[in-house]
PDB file of N, CA and C in Angstrom:
ATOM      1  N   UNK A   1     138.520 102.042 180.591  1.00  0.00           N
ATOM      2  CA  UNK A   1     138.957 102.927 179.531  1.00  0.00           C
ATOM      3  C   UNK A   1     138.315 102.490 178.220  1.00  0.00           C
ATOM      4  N   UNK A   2     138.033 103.342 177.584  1.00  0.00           N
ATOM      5  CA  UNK A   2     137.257 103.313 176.283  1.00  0.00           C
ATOM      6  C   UNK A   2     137.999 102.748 175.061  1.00  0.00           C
ATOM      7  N   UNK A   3     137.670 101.745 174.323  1.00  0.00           N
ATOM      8  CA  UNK A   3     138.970 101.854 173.060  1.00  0.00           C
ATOM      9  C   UNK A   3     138.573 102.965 172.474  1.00  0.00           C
ATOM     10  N   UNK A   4     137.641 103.178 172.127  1.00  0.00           N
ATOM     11  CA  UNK A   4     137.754 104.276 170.984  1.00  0.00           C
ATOM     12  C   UNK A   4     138.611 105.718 171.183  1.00  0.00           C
ATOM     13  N   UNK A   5     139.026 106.059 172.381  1.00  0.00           N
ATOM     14  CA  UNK A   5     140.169 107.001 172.767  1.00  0.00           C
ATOM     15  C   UNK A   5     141.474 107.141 172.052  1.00  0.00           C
ATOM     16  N   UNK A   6     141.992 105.628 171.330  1.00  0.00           N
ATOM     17  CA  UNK A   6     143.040 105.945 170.995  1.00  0.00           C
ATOM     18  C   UNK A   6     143.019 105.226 169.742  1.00  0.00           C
ATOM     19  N   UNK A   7     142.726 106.454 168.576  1.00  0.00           N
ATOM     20  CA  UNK A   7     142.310 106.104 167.166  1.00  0.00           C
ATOM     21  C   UNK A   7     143.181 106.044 166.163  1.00  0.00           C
ATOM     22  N   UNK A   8     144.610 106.036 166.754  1.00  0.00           N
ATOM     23  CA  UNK A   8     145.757 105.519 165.883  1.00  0.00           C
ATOM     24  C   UNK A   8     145.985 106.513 164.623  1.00  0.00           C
ATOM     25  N   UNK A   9     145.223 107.616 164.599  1.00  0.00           N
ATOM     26  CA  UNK A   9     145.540 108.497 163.572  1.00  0.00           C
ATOM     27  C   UNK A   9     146.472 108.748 162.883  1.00  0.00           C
ATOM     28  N   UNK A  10     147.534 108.593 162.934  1.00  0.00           N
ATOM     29  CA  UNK A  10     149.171 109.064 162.732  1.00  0.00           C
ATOM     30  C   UNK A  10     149.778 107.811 162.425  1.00  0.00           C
ATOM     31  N   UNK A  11     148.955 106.446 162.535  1.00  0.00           N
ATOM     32  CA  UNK A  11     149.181 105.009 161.857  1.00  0.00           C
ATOM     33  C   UNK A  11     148.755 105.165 160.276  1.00  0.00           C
ATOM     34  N   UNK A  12     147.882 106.213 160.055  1.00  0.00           N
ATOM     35  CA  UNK A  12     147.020 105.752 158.546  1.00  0.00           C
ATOM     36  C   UNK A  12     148.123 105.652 157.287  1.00  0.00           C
ATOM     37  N   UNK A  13     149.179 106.670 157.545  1.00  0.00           N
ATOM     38  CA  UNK A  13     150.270 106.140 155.837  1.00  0.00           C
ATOM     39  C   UNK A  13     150.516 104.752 155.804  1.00  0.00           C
ATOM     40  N   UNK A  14     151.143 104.841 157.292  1.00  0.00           N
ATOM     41  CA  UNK A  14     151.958 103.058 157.002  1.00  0.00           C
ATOM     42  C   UNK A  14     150.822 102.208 156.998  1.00  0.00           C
ATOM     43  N   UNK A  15     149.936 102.320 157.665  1.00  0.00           N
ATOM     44  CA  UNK A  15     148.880 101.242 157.286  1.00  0.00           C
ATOM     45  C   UNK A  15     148.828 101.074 155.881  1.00  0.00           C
ATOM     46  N   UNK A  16     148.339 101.973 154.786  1.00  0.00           N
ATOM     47  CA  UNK A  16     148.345 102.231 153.733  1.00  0.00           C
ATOM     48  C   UNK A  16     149.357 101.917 153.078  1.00  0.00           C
ATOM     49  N   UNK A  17     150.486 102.013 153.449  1.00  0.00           N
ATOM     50  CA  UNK A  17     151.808 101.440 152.687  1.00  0.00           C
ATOM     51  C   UNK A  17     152.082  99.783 153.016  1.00  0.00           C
ATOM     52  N   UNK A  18     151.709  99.703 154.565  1.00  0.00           N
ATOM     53  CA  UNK A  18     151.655  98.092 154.780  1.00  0.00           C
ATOM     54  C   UNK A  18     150.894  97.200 154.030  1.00  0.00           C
ATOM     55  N   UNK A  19     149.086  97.752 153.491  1.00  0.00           N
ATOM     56  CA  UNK A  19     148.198  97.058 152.829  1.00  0.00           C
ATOM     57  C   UNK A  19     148.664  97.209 151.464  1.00  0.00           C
ATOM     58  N   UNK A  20     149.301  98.313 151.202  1.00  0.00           N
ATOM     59  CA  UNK A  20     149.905  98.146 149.244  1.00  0.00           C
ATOM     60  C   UNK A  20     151.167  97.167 149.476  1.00  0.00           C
ATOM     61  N   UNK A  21     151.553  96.948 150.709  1.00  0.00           N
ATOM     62  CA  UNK A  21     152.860  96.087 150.194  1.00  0.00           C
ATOM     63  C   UNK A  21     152.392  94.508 150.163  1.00  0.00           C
ATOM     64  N   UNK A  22     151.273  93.979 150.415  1.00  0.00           N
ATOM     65  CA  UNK A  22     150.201  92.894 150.155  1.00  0.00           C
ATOM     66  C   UNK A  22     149.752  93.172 148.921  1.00  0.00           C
ATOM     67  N   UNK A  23     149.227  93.886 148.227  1.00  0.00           N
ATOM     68  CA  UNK A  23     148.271  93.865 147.215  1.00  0.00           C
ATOM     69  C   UNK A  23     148.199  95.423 146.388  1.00  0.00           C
ATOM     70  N   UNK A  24     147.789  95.453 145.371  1.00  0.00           N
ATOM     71  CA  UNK A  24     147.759  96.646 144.630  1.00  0.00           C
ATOM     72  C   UNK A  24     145.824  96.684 145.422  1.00  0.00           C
ATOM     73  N   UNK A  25     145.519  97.921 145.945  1.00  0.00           N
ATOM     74  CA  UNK A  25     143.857  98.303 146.040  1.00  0.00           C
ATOM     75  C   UNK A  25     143.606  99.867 145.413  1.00  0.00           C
ATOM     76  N   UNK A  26     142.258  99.668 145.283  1.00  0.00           N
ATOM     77  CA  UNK A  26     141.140 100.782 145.233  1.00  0.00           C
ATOM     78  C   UNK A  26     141.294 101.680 146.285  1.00  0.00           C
ATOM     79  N   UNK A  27     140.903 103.048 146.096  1.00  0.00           N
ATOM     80  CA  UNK A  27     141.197 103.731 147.574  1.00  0.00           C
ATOM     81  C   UNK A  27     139.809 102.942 148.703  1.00  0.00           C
ATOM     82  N   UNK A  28     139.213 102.438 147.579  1.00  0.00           N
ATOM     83  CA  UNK A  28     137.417 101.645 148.780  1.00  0.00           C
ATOM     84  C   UNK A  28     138.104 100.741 149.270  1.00  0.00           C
ATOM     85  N   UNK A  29     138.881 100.001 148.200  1.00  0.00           N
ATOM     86  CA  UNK A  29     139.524  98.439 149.265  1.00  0.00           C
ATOM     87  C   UNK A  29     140.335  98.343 150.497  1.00  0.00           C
ATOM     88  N   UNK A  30     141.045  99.822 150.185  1.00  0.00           N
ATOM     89  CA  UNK A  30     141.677 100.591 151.398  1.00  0.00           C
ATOM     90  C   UNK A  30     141.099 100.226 152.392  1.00  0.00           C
ATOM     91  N   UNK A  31     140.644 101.346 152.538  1.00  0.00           N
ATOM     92  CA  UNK A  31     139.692 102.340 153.354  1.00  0.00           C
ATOM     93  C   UNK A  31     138.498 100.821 153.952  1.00  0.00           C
ATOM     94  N   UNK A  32     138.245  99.678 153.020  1.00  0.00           N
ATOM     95  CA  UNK A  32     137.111  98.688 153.918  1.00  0.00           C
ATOM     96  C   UNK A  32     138.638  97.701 154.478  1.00  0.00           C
ATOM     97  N   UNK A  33     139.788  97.429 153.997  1.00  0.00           N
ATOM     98  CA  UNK A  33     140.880  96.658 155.202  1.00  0.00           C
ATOM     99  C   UNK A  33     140.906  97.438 156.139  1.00  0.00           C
ATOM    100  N   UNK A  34     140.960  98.846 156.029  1.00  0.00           N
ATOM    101  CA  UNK A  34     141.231  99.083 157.520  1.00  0.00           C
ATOM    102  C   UNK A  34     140.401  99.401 158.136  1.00  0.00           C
ATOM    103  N   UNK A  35     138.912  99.548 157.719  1.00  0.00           N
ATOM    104  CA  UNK A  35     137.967  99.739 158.680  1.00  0.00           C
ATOM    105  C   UNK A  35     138.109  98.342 159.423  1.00  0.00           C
ATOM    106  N   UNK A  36     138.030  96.984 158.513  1.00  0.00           N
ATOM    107  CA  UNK A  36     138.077  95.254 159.554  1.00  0.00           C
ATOM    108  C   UNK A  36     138.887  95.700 160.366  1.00  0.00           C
ATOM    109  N   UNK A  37     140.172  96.265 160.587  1.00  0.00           N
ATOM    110  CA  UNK A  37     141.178  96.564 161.388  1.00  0.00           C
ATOM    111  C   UNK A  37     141.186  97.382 162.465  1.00  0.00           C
ATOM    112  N   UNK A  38     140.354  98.643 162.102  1.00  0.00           N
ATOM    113  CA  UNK A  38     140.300  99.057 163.180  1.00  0.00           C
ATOM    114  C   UNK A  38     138.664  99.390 163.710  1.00  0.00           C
ATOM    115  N   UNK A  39     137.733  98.647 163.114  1.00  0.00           N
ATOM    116  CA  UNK A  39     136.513  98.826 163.266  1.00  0.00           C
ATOM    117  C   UNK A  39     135.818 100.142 162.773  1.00  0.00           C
ATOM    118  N   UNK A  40     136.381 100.442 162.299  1.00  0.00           N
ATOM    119  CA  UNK A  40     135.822 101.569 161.822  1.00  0.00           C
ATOM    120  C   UNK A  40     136.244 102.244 160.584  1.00  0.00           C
ATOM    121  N   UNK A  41     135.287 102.172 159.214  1.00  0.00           N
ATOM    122  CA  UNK A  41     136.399 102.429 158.035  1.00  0.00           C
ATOM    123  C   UNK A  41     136.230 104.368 157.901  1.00  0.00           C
ATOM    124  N   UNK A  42     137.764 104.227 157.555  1.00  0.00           N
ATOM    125  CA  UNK A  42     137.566 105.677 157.311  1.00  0.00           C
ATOM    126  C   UNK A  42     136.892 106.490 156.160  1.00  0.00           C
ATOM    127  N   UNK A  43     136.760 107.930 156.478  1.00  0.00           N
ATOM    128  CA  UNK A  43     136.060 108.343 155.652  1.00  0.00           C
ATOM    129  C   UNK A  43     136.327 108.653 154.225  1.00  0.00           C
ATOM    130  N   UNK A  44     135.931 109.320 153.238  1.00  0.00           N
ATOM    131  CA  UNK A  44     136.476 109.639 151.824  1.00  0.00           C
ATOM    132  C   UNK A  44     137.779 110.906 151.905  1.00  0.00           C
ATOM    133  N   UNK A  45     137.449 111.284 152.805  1.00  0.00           N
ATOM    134  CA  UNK A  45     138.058 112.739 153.084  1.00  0.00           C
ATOM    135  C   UNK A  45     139.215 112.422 154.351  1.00  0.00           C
ATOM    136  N   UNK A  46     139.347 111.285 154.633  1.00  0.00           N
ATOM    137  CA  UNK A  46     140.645 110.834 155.511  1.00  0.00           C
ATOM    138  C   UNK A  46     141.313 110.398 154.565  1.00  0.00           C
ATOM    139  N   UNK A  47     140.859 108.833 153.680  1.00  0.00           N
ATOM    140  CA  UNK A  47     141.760 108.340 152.999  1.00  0.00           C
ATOM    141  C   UNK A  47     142.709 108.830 151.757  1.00  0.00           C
ATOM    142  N   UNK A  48     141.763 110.136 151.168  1.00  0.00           N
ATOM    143  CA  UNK A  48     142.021 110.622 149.469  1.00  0.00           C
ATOM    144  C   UNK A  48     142.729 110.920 149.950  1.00  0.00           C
ATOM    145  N   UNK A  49     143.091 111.970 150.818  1.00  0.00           N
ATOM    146  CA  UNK A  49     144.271 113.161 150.988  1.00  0.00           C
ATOM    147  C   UNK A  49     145.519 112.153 151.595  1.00  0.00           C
ATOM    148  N   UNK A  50     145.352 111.205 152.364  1.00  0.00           N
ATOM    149  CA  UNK A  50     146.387 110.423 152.664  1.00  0.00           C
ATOM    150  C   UNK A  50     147.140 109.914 151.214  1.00  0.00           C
ATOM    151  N   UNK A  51     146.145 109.267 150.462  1.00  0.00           N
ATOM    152  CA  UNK A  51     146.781 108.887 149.164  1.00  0.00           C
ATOM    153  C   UNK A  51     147.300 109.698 148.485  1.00  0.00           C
ATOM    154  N   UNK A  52     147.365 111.224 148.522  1.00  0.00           N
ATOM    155  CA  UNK A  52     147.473 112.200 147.740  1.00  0.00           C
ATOM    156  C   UNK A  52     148.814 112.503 148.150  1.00  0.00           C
ATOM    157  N   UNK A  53     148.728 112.631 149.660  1.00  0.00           N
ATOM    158  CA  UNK A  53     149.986 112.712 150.099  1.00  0.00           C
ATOM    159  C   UNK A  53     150.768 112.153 149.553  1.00  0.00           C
ATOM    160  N   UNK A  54     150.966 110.427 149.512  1.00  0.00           N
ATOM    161  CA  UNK A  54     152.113 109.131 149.629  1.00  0.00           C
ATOM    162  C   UNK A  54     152.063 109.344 147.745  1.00  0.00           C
ATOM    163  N   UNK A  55     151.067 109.757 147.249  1.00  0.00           N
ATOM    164  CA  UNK A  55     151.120 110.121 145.966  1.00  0.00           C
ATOM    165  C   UNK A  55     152.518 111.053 145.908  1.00  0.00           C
ATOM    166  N   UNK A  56     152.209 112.223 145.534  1.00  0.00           N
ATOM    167  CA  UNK A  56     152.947 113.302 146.034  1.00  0.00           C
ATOM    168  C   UNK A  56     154.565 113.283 146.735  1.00  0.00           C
ATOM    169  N   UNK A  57     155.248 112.388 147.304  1.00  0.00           N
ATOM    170  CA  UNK A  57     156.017 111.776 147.821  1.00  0.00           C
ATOM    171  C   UNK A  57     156.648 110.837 147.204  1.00  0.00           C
ATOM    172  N   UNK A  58     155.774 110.421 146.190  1.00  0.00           N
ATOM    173  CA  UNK A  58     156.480 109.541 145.642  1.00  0.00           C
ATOM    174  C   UNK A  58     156.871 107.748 145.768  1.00  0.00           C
ATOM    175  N   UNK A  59     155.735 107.414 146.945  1.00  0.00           N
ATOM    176  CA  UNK A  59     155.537 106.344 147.296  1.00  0.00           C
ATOM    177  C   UNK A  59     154.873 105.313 147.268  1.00  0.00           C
ATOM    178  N   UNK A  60     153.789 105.778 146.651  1.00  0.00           N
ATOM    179  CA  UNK A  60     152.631 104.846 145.515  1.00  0.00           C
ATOM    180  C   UNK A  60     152.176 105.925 144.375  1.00  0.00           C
ATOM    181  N   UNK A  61     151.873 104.480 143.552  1.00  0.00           N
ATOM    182  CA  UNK A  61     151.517 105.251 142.230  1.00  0.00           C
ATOM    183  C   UNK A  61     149.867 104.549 141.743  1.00  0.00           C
ATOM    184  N   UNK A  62     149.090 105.415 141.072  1.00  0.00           N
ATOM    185  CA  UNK A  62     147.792 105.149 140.769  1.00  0.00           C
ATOM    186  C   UNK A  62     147.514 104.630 139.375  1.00  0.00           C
ATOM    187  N   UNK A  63     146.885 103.440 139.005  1.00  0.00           N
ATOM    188  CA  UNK A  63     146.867 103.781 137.677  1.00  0.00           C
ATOM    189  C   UNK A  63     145.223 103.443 137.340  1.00  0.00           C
ATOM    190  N   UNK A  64     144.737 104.055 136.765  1.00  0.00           N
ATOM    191  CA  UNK A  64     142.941 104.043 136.097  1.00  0.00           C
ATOM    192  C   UNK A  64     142.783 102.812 135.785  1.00  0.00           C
ATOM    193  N   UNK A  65     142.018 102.248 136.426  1.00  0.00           N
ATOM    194  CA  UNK A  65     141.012 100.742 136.002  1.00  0.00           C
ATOM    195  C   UNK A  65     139.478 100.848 135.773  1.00  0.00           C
ATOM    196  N   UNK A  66     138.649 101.096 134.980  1.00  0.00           N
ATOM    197  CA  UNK A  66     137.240 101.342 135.293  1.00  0.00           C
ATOM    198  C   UNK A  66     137.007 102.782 135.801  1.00  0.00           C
ATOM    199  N   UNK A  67     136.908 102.658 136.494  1.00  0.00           N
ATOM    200  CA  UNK A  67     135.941 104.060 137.255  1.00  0.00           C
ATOM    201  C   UNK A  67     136.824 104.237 138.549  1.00  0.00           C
ATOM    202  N   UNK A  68     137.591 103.257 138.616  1.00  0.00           N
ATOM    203  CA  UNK A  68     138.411 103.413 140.071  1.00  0.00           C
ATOM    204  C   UNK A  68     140.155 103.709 139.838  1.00  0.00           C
ATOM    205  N   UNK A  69     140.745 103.897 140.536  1.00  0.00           N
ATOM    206  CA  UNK A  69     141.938 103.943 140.490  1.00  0.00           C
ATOM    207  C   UNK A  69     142.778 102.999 141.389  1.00  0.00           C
ATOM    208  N   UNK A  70     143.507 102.007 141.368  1.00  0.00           N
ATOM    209  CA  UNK A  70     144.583 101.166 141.594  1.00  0.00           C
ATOM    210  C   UNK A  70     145.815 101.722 142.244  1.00  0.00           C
ATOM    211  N   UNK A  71     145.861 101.499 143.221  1.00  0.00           N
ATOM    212  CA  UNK A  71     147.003 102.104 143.710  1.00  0.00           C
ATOM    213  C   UNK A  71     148.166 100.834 144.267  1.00  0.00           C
ATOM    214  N   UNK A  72     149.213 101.009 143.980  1.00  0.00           N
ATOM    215  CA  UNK A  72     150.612 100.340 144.486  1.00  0.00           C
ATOM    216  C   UNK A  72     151.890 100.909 144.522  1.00  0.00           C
ATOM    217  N   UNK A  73     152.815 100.348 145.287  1.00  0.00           N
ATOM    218  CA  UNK A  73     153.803 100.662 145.787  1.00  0.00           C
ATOM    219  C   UNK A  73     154.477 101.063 144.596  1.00  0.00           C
ATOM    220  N   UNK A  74     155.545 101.907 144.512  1.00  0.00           N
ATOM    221  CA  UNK A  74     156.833 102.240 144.165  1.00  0.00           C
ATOM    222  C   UNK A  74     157.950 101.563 144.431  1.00  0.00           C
ATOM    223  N   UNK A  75     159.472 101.854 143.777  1.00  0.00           N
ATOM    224  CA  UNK A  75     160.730 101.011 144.582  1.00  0.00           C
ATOM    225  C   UNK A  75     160.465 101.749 145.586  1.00  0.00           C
ATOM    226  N   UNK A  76     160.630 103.470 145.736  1.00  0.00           N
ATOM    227  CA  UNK A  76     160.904 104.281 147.040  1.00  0.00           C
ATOM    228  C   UNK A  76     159.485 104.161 147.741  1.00  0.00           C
ATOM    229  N   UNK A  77     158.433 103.334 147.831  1.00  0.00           N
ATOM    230  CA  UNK A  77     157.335 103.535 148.713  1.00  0.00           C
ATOM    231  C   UNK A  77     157.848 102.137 149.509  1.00  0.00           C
ATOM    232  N   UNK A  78     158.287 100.974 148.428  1.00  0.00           N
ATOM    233  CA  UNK A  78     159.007 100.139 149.083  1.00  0.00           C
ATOM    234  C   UNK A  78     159.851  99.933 150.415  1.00  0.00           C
ATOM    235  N   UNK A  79     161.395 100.798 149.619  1.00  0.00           N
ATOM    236  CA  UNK A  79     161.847 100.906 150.941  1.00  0.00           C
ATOM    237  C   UNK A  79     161.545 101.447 152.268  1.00  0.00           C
ATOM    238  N   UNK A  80     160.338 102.728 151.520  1.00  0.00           N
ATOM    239  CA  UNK A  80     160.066 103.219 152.768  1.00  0.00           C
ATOM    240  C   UNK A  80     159.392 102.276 154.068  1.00  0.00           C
ATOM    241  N   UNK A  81     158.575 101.233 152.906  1.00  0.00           N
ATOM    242  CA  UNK A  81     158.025 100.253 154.232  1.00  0.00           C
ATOM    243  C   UNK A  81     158.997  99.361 154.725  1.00  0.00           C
ATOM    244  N   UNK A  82     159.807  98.346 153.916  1.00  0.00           N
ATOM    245  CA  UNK A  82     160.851  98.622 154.751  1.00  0.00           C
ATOM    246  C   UNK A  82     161.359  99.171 155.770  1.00  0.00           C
ATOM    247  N   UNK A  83     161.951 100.137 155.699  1.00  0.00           N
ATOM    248  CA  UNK A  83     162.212 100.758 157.265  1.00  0.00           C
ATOM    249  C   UNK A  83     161.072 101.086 158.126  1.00  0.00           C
ATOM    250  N   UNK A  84     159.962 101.696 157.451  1.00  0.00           N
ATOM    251  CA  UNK A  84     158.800 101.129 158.726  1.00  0.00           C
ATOM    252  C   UNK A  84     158.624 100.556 159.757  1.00  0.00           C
ATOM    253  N   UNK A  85     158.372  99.622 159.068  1.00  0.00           N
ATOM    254  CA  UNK A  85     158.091  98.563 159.509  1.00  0.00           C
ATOM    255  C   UNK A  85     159.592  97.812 160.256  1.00  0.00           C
ATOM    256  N   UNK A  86     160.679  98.055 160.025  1.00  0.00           N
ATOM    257  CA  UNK A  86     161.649  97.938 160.853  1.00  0.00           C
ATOM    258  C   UNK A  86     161.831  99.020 162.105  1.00  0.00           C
ATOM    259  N   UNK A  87     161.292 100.233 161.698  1.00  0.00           N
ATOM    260  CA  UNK A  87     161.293 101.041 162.842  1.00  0.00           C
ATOM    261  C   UNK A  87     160.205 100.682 164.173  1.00  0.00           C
ATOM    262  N   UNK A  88     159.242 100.313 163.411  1.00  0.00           N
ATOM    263  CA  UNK A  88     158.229 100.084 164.360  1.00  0.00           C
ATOM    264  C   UNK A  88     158.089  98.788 165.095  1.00  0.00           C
ATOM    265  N   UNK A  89     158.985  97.935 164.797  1.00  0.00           N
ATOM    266  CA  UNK A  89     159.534  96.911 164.980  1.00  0.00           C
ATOM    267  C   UNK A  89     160.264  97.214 167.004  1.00  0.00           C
ATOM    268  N   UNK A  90     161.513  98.314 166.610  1.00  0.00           N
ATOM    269  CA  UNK A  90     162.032  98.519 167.473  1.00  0.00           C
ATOM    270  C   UNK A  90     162.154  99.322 168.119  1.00  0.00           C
ATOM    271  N   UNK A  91     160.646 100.227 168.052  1.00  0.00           N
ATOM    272  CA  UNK A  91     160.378 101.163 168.955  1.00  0.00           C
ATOM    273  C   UNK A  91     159.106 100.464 169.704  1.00  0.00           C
ATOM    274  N   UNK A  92     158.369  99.527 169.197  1.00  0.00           N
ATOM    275  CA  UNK A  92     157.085  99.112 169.815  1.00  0.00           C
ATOM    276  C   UNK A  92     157.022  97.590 170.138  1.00  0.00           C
ATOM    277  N   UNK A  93     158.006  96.995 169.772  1.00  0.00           N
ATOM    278  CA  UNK A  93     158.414  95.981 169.699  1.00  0.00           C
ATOM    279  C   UNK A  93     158.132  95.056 170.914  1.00  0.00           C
ATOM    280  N   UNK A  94     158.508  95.598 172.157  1.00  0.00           N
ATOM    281  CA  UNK A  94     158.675  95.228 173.623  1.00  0.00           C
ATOM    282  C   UNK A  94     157.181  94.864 173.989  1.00  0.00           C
ATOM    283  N   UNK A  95     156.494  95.944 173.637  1.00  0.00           N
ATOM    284  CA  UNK A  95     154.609  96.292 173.955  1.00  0.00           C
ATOM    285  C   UNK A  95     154.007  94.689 173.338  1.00  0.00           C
ATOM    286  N   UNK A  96     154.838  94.265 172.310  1.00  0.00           N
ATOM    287  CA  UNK A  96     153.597  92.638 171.730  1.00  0.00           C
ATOM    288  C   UNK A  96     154.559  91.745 173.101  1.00  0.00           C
ATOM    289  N   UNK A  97     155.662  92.109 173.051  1.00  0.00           N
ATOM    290  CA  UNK A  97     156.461  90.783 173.775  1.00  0.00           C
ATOM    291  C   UNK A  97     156.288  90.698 175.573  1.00  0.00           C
ATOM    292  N   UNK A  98     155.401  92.044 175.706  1.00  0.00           N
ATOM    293  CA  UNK A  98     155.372  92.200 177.283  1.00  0.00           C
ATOM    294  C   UNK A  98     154.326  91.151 177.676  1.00  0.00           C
ATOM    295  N   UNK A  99     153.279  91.002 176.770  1.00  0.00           N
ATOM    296  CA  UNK A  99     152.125  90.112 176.991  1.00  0.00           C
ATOM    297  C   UNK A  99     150.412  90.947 177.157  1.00  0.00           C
ATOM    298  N   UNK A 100     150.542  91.996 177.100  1.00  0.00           N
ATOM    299  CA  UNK A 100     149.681  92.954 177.458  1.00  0.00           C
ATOM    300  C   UNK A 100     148.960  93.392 176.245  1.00  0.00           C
TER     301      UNK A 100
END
């Protein structure tokens, strides 16, 4: 079986909310952690609209540095990782502990 079959698409917010809850980034600094991550960085036109989204929502906020924009968490982008990351905890949880 191929890895590249299963491209985790529907991971990219929380990824994005997991890497702002480490560090304030660039949408580039983004977009090059999770390419190391998943080998492959995404494109301009995957990541903006994701940010636009969690923008929009109310879960990170941008602020102008240079030529780039800075993005970090909110309280409510916070909790949201928070439960995230607790959800995903105990829905996927079993899959690290099976050994596989």
């Amino acid at each position: 079986m191929s890895m590249n079959k299963c491209d985790m698409r529907g991971m990219l917010s929380f990824h994005i909310l997991w890497l702002l809850s480490r560090s304030s980034m660039s949408g580039e600094e983004l977009a090059t952690e999770i390419g190391k991550r998943k080998g492959e960085k995404p494109k301009a036109g995957t990541i903006y609209p994701a940010l636009k989204d969690l923008r929009n929502k109310g879960m990170i906020k941008g602020e102008k540095n240079g030529k780039s924009i800075v993005y970090s968490l909110t309280p409510d982008g916070r909790k949201t990782m928070k439960y995230a990351v607790e959800y995903f905890c105990r829905a996927f949880g079993d899959i690290f502990r099976s050994g596989q």
